[in-house]
PDB file of N, CA and C in Angstrom:
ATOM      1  N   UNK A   1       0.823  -1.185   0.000  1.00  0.00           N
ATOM      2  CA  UNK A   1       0.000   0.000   0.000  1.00  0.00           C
ATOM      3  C   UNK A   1       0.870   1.253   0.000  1.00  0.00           C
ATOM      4  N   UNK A   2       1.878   1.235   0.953  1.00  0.00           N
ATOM      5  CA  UNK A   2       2.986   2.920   0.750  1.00  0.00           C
ATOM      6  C   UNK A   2       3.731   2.760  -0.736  1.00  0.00           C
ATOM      7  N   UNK A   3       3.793   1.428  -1.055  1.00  0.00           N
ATOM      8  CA  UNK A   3       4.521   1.870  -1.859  1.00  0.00           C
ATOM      9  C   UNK A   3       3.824   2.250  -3.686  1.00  0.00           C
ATOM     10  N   UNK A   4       2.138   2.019  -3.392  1.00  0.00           N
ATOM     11  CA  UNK A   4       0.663   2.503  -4.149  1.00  0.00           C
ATOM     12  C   UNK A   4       1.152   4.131  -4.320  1.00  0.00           C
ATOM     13  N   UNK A   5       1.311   4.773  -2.735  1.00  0.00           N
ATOM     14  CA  UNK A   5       1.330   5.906  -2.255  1.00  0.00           C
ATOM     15  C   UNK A   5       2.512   6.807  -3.224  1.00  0.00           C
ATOM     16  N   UNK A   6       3.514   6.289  -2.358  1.00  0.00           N
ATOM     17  CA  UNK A   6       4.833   6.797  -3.313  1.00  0.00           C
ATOM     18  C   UNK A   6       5.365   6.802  -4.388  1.00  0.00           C
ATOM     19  N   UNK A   7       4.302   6.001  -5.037  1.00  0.00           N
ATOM     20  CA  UNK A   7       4.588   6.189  -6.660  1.00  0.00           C
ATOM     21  C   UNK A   7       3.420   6.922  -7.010  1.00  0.00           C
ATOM     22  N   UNK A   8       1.995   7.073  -6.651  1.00  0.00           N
ATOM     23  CA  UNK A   8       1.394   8.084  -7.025  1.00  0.00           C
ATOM     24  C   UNK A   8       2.174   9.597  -6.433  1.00  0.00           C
ATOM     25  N   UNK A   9       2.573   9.838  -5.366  1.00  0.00           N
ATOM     26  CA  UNK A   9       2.729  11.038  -5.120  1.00  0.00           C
ATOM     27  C   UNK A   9       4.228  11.438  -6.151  1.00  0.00           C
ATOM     28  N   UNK A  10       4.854  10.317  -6.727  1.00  0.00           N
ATOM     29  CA  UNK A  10       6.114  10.918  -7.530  1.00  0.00           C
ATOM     30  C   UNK A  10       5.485  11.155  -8.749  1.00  0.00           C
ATOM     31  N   UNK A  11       4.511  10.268  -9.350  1.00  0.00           N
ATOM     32  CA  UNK A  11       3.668  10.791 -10.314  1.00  0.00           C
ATOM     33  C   UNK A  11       3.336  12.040 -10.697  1.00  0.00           C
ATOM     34  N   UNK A  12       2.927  12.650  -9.592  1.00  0.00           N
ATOM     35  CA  UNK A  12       1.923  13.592  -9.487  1.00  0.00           C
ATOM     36  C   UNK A  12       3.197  14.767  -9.569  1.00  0.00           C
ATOM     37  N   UNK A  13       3.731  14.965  -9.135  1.00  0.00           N
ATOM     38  CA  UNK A  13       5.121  15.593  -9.167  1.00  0.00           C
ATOM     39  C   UNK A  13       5.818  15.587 -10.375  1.00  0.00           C
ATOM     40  N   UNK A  14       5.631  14.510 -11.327  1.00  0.00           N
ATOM     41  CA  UNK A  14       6.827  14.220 -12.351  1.00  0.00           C
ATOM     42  C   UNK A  14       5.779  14.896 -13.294  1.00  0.00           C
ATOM     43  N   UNK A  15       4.615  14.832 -13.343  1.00  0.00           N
ATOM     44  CA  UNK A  15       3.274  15.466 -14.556  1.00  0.00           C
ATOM     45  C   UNK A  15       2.708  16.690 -13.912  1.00  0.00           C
ATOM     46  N   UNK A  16       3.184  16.789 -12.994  1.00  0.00           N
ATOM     47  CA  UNK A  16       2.194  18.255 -13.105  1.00  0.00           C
ATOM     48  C   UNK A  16       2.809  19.351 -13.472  1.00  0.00           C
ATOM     49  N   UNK A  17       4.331  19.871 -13.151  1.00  0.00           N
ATOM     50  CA  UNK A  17       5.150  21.070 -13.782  1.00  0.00           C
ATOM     51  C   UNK A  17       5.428  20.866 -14.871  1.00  0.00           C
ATOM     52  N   UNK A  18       5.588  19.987 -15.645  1.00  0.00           N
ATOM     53  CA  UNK A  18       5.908  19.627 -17.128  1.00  0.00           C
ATOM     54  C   UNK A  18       4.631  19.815 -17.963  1.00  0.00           C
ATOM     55  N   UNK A  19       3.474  19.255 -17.612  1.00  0.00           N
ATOM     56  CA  UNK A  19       2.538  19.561 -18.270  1.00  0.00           C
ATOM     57  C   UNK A  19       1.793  21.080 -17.939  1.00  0.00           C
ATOM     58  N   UNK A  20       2.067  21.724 -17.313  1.00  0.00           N
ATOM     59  CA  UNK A  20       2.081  23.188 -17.240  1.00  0.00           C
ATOM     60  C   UNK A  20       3.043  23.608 -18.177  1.00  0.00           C
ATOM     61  N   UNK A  21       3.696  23.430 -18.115  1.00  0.00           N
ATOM     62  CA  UNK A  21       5.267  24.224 -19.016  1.00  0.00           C
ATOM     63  C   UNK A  21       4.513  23.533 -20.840  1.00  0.00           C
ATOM     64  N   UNK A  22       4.427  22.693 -20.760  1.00  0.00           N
ATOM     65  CA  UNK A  22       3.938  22.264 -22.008  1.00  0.00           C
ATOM     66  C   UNK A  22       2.964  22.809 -22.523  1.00  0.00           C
ATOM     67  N   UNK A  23       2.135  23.198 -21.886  1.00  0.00           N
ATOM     68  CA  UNK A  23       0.638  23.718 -22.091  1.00  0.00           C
ATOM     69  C   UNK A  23       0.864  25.374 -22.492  1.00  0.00           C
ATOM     70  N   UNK A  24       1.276  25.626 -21.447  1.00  0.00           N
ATOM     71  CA  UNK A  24       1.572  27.480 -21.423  1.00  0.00           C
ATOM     72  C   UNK A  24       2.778  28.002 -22.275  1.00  0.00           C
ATOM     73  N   UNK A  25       3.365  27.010 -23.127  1.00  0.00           N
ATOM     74  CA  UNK A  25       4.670  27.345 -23.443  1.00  0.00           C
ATOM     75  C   UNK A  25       6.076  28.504 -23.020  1.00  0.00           C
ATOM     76  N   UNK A  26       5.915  28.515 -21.798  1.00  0.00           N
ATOM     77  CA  UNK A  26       6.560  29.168 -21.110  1.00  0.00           C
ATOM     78  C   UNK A  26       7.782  29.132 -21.786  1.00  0.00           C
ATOM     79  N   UNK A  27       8.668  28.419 -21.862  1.00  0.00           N
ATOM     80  CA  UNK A  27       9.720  28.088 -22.246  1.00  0.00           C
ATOM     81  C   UNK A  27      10.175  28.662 -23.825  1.00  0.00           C
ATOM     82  N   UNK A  28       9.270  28.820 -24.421  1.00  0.00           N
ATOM     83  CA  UNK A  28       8.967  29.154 -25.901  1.00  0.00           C
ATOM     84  C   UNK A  28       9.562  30.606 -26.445  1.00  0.00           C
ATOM     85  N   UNK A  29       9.355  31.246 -25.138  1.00  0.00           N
ATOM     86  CA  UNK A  29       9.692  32.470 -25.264  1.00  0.00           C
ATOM     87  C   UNK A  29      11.145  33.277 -24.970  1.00  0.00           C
ATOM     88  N   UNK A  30      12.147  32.328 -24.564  1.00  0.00           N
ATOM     89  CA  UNK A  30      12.976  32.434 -24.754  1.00  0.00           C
ATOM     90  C   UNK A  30      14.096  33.088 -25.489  1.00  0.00           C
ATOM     91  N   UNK A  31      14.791  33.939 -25.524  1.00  0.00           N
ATOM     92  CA  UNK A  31      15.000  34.938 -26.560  1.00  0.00           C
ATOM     93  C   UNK A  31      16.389  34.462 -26.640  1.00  0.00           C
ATOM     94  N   UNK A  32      16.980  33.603 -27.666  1.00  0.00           N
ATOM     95  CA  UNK A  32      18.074  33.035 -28.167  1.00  0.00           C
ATOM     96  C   UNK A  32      18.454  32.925 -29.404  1.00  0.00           C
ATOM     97  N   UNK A  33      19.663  33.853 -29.655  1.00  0.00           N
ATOM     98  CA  UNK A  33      19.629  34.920 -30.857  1.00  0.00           C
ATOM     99  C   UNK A  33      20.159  33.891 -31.796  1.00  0.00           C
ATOM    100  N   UNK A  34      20.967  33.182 -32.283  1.00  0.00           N
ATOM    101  CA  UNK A  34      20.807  32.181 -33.734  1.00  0.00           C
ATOM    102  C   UNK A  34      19.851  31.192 -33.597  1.00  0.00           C
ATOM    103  N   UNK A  35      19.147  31.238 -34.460  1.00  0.00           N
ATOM    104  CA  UNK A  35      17.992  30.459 -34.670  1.00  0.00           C
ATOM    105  C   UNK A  35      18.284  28.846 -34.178  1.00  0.00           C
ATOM    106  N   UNK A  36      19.160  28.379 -34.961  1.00  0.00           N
ATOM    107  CA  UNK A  36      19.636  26.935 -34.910  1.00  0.00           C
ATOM    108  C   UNK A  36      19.576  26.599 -33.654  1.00  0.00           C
ATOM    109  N   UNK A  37      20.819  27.749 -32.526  1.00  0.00           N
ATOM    110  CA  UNK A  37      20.520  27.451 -31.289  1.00  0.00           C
ATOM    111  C   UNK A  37      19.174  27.497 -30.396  1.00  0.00           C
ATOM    112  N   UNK A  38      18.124  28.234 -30.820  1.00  0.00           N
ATOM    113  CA  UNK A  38      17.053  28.462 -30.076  1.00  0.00           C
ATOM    114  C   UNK A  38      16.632  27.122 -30.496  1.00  0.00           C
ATOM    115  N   UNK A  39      16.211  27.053 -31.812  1.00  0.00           N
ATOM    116  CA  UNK A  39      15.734  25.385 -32.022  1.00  0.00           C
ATOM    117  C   UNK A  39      16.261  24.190 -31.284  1.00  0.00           C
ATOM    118  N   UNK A  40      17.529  23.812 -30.879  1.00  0.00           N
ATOM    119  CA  UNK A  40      17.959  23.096 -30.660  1.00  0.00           C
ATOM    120  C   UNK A  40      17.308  22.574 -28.923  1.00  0.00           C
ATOM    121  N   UNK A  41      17.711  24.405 -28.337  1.00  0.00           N
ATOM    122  CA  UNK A  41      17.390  24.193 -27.151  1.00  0.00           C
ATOM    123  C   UNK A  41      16.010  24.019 -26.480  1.00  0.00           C
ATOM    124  N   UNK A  42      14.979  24.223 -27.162  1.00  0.00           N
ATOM    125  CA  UNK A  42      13.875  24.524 -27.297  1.00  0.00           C
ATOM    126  C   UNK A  42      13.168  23.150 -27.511  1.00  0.00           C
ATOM    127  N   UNK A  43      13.750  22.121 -28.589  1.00  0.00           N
ATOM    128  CA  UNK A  43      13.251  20.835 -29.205  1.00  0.00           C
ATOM    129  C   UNK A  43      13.951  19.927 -27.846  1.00  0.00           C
ATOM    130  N   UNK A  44      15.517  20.415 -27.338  1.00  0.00           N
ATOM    131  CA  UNK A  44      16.086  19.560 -26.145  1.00  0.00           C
ATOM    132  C   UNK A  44      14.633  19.819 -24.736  1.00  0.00           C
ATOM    133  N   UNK A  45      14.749  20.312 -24.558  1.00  0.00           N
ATOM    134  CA  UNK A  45      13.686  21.190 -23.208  1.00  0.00           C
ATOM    135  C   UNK A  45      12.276  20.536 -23.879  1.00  0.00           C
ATOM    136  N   UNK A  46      11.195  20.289 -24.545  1.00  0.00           N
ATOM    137  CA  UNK A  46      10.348  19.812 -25.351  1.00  0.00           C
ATOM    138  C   UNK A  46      10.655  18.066 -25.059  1.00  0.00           C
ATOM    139  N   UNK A  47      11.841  17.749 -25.388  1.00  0.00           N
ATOM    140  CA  UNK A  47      12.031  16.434 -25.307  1.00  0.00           C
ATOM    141  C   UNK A  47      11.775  16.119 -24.293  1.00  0.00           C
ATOM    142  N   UNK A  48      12.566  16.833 -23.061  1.00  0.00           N
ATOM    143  CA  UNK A  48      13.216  16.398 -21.742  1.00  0.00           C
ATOM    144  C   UNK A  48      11.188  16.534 -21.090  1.00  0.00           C
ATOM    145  N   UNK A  49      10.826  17.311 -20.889  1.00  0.00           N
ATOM    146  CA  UNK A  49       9.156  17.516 -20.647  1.00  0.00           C
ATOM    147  C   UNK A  49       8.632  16.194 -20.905  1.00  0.00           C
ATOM    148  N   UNK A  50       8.735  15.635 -22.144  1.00  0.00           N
ATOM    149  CA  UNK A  50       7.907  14.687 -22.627  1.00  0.00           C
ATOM    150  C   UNK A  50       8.341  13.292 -21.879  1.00  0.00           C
ATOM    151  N   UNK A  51       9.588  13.476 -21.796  1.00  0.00           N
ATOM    152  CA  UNK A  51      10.248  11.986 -20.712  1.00  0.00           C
ATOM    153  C   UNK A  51       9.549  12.024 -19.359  1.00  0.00           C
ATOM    154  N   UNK A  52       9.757  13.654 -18.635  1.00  0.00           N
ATOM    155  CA  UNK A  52       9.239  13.866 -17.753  1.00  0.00           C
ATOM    156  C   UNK A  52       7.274  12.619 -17.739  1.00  0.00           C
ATOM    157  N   UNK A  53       6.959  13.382 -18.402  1.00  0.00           N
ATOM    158  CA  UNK A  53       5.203  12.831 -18.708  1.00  0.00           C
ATOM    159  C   UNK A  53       5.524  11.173 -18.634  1.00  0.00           C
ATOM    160  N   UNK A  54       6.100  10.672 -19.893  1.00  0.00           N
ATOM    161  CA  UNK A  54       6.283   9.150 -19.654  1.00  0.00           C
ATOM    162  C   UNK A  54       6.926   8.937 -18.835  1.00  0.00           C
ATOM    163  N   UNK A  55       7.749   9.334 -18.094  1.00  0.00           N
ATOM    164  CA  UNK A  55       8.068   8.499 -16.486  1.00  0.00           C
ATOM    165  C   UNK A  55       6.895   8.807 -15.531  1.00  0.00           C
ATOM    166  N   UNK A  56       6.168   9.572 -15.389  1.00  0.00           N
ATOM    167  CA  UNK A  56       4.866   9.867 -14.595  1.00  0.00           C
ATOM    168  C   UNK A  56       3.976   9.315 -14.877  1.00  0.00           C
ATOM    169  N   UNK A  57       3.754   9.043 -16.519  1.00  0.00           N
ATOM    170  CA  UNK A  57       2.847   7.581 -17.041  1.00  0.00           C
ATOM    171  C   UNK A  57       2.751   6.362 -16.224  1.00  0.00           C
ATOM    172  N   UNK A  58       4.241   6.085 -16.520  1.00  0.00           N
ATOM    173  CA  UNK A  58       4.791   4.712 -15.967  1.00  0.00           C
ATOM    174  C   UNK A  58       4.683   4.558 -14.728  1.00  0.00           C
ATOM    175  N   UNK A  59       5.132   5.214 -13.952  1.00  0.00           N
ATOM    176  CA  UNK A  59       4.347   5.385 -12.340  1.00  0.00           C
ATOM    177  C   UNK A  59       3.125   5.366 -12.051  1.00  0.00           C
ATOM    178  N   UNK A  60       2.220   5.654 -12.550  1.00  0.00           N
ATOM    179  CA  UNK A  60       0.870   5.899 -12.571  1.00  0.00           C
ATOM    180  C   UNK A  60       0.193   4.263 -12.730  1.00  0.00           C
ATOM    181  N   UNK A  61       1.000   3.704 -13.725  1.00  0.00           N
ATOM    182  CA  UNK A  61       0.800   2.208 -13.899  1.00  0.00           C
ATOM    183  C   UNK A  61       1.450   1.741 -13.195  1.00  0.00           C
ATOM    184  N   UNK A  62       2.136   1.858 -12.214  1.00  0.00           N
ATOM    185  CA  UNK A  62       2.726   1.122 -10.929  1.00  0.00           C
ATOM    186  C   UNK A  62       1.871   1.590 -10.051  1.00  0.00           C
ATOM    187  N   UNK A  63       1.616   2.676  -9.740  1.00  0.00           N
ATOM    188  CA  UNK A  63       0.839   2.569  -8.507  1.00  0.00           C
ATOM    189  C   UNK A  63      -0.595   2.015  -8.570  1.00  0.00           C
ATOM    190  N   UNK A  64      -1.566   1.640  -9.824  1.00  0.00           N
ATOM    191  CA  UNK A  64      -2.194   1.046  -9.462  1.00  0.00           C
ATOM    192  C   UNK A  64      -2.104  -0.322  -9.612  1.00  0.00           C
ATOM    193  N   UNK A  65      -1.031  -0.615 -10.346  1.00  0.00           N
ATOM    194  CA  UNK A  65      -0.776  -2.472 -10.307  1.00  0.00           C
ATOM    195  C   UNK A  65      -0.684  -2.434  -8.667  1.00  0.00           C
ATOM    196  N   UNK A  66       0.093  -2.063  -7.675  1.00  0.00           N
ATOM    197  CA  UNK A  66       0.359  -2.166  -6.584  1.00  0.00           C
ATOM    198  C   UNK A  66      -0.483  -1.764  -5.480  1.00  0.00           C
ATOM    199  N   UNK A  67      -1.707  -0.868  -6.012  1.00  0.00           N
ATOM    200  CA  UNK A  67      -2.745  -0.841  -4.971  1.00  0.00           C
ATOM    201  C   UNK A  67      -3.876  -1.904  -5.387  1.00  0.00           C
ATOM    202  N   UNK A  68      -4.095  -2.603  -6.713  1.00  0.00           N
ATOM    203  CA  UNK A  68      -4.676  -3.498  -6.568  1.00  0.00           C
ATOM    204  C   UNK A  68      -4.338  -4.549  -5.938  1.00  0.00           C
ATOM    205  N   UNK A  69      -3.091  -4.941  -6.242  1.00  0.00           N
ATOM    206  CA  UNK A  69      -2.343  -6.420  -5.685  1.00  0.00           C
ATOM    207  C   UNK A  69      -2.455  -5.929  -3.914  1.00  0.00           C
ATOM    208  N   UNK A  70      -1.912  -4.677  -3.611  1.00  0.00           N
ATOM    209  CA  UNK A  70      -1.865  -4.467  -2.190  1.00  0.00           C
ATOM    210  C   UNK A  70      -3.718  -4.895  -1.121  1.00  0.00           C
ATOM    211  N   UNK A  71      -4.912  -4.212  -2.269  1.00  0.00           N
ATOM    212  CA  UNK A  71      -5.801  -4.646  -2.000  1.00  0.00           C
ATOM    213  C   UNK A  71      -6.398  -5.932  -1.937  1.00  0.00           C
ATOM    214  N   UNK A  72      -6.071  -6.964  -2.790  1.00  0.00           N
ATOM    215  CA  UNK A  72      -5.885  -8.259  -2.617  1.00  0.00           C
ATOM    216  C   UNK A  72      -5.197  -9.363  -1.660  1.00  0.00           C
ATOM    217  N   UNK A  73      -4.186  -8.840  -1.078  1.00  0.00           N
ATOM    218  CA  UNK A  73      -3.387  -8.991  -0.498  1.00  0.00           C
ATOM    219  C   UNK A  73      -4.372  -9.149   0.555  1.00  0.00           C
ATOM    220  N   UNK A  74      -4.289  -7.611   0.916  1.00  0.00           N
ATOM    221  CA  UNK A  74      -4.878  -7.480   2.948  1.00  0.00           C
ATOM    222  C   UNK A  74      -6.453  -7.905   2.569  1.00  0.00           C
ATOM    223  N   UNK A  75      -7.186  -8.232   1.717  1.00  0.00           N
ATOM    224  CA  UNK A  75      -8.429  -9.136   1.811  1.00  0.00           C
ATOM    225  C   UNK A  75      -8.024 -11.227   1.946  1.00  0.00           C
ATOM    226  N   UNK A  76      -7.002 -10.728   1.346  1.00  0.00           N
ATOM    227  CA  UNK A  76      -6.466 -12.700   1.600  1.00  0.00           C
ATOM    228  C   UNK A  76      -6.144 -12.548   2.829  1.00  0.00           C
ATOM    229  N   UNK A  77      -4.996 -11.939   3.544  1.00  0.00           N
ATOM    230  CA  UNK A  77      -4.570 -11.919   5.223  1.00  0.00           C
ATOM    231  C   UNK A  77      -5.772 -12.036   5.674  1.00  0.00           C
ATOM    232  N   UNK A  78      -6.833 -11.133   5.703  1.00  0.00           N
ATOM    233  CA  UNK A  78      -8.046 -10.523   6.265  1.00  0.00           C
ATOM    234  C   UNK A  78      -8.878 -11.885   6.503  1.00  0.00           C
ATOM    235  N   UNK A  79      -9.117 -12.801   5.538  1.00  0.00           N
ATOM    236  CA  UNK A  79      -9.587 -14.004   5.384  1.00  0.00           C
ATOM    237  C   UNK A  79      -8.805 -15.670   6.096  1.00  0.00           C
ATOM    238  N   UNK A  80      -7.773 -15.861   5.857  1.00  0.00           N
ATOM    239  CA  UNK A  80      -6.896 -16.214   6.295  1.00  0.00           C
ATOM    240  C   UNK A  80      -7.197 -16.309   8.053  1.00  0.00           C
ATOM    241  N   UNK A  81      -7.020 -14.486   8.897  1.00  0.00           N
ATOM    242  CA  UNK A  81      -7.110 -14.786  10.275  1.00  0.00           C
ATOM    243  C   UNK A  81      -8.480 -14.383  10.511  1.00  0.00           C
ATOM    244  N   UNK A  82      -9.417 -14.437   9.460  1.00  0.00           N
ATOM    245  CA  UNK A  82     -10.801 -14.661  10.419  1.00  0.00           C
ATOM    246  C   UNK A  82     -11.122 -16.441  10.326  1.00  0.00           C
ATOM    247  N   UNK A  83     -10.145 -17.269   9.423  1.00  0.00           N
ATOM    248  CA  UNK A  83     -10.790 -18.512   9.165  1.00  0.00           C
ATOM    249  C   UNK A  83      -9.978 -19.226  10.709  1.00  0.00           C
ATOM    250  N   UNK A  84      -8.494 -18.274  11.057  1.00  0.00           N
ATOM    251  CA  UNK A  84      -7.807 -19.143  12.051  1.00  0.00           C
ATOM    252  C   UNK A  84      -8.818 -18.634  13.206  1.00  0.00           C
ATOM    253  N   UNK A  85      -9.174 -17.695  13.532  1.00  0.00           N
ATOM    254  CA  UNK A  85     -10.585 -17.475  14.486  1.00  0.00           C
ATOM    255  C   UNK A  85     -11.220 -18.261  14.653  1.00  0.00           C
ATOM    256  N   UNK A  86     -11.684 -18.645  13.893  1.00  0.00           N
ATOM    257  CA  UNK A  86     -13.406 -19.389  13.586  1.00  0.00           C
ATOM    258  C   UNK A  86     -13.498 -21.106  14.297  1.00  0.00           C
ATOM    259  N   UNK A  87     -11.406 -21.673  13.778  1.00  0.00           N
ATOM    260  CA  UNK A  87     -10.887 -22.870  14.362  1.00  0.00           C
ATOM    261  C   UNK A  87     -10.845 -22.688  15.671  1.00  0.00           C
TER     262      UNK A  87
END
């Protein structure tokens, strides 16, 4: 279950300033006087955002593989010591 937690909360962290910056093109505006270089740095920063998003993807699909299995889990324990009860 913490570890459901800690990959949603890195999630949430790894997609939310990147997809602001992506959205608002903040970055865009940048005033970098040969073209080539503005492109370059601009398409690098663009890239690096987008990794950002797919590693926050990928987390996102860990934390719920791991809060389902975690939920499965403490319903098997859960079952388990109400059956050693019952003996």
């Amino acid at each position: 279950r913490y570890y459901a937690f800690s990959f949603g909360t890195c999630a949430l962290m790894m997609i939310a300033a990147p997809l602001v910056l992506l959205i608002w093109g903040i970055h865009r505006r940048l005033a970098i006087s040969p073209e080539y270089m503005y492109n370059f740095l601009i398409g690098h920063i663009d890239r690096m955002l987008m990794m950002f998003l797919i590693g926050g993807g990928i987390l996102i699909v860990f934390q719920i593989i791991f809060a389902v299995v975690s939920g499965r889990m403490r319903k098997q324990v859960a079952r388990m010591s109400s059956r050693a009860r019952a003996s």
